[in-house]
Protein backbone atom coordinates (compact mmCIF):
# COMPACT_ATOMS: atom_id res chain seq x y z
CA UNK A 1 109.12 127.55 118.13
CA UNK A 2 111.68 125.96 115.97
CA UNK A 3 114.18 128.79 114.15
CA UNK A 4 112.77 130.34 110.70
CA UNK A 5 115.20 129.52 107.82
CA UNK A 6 114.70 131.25 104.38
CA UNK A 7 114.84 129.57 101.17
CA UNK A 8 118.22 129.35 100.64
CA UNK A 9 119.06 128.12 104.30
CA UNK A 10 116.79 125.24 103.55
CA UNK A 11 118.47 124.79 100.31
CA UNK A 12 121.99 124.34 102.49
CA UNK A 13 120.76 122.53 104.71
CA UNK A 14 119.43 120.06 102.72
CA UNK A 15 122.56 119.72 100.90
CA UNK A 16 124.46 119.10 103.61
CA UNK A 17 122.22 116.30 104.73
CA UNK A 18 122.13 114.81 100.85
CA UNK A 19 125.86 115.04 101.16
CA UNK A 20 126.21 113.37 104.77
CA UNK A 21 129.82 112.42 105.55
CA UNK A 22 130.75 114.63 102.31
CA UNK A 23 129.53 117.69 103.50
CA UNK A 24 132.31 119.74 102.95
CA UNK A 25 131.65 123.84 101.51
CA UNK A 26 132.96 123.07 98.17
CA UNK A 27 130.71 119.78 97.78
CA UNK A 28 127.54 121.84 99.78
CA UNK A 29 128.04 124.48 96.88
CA UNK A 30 128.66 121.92 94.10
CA UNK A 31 124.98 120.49 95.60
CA UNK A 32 123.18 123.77 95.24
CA UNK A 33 124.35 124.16 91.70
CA UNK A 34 123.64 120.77 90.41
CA UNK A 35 120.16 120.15 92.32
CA UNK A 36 119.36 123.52 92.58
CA UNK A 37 120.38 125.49 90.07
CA UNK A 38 122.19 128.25 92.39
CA UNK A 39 125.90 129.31 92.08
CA UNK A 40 127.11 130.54 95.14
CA UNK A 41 130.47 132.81 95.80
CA UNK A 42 132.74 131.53 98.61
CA UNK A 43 131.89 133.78 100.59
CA UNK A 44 128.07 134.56 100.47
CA UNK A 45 128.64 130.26 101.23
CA UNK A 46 130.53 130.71 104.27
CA UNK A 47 128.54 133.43 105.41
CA UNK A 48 125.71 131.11 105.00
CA UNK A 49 127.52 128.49 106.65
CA UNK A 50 128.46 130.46 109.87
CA UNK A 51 124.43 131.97 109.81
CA UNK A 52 123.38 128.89 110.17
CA UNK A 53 125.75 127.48 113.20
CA UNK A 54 124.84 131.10 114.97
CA UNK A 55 121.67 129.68 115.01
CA UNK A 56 122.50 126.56 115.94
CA UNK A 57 121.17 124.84 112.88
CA UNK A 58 124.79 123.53 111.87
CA UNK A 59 127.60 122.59 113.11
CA UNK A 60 131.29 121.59 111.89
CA UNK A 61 134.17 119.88 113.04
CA UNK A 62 137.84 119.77 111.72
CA UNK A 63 138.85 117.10 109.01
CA UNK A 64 142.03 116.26 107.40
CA UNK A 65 143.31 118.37 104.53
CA UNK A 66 143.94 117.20 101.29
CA UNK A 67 146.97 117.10 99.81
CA UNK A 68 145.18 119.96 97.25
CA UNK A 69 145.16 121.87 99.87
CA UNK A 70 148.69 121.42 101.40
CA UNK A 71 146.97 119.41 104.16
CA UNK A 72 145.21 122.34 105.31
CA UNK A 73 141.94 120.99 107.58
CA UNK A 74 138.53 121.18 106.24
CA UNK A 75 135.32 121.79 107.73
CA UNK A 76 133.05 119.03 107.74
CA UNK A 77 129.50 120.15 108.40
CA UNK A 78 126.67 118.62 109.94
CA UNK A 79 122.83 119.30 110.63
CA UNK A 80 121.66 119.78 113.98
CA UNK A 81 118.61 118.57 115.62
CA UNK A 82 117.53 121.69 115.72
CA UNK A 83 118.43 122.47 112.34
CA UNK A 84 115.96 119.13 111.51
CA UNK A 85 113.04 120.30 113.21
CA UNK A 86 113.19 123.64 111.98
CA UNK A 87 113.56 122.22 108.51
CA UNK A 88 110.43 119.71 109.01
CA UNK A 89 108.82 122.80 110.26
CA UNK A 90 109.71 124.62 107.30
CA UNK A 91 108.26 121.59 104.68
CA UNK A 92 105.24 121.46 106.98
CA UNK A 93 104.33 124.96 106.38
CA UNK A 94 104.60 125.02 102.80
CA UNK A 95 102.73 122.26 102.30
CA UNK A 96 99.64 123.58 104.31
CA UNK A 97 100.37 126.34 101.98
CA UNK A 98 99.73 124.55 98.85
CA UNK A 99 97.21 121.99 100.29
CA UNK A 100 94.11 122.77 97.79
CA UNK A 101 96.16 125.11 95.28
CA UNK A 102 97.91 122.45 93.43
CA UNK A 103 95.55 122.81 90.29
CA UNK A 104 96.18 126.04 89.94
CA UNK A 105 99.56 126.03 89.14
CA UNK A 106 100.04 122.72 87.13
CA UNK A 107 101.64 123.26 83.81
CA UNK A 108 99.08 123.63 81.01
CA UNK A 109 99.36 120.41 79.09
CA UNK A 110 98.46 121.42 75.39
């Protein structure tokens, strides 16, 4: 069975695929806020970040440093295939879970 990721997993995970060769923490947390409306600290980020390779769901390699930075290497993270599947997993169970309950939670219109 592909790996269970919670909301906010999903939520980095998709950033770092929206952000593709960009996917660098401070960009991946710049994502959340602007799509998603969540602030992150550095650290619950990074402790996100390194959940998510534990599981195998990310993964990172070293890029060069900026000269913001002193020329200090970055991380530059990508999505796994497993990380994929369990996010298709993920979208396929919520929408079995709203199959038939759309209705009932549109926005009343008047």
């Amino acid at each position: 069975a592909p790996a269970y990721v919670g909301e906010f997993e999903q939520l980095l995970l998709l950033a770092v695929l929206r952000l593709g060769s960009e996917a660098y923490a401070l960009d991946i947390a710049r994502e959340l806020d602007v799509r998603a409306g969540r602030s992150v600290s550095r650290g619950a980020l990074y402790t996100s970040l390194d959940r998510l390779e534990d599981k195998g769901l990310l993964r990172w390699k070293p890029a060069a440093g900026t000269p913001t930075r002193n020329g200090l290497p970055r991380r530059l993270y990508t999505v796994t295939a497993a990380g994929l599947t369990a996010l298709r997993a993920s979208r396929s169970t919520l929408r079995r879970m709203w199959r038939g309950i759309e209705d009932l939670l549109e926005e009343p219109t008047s």
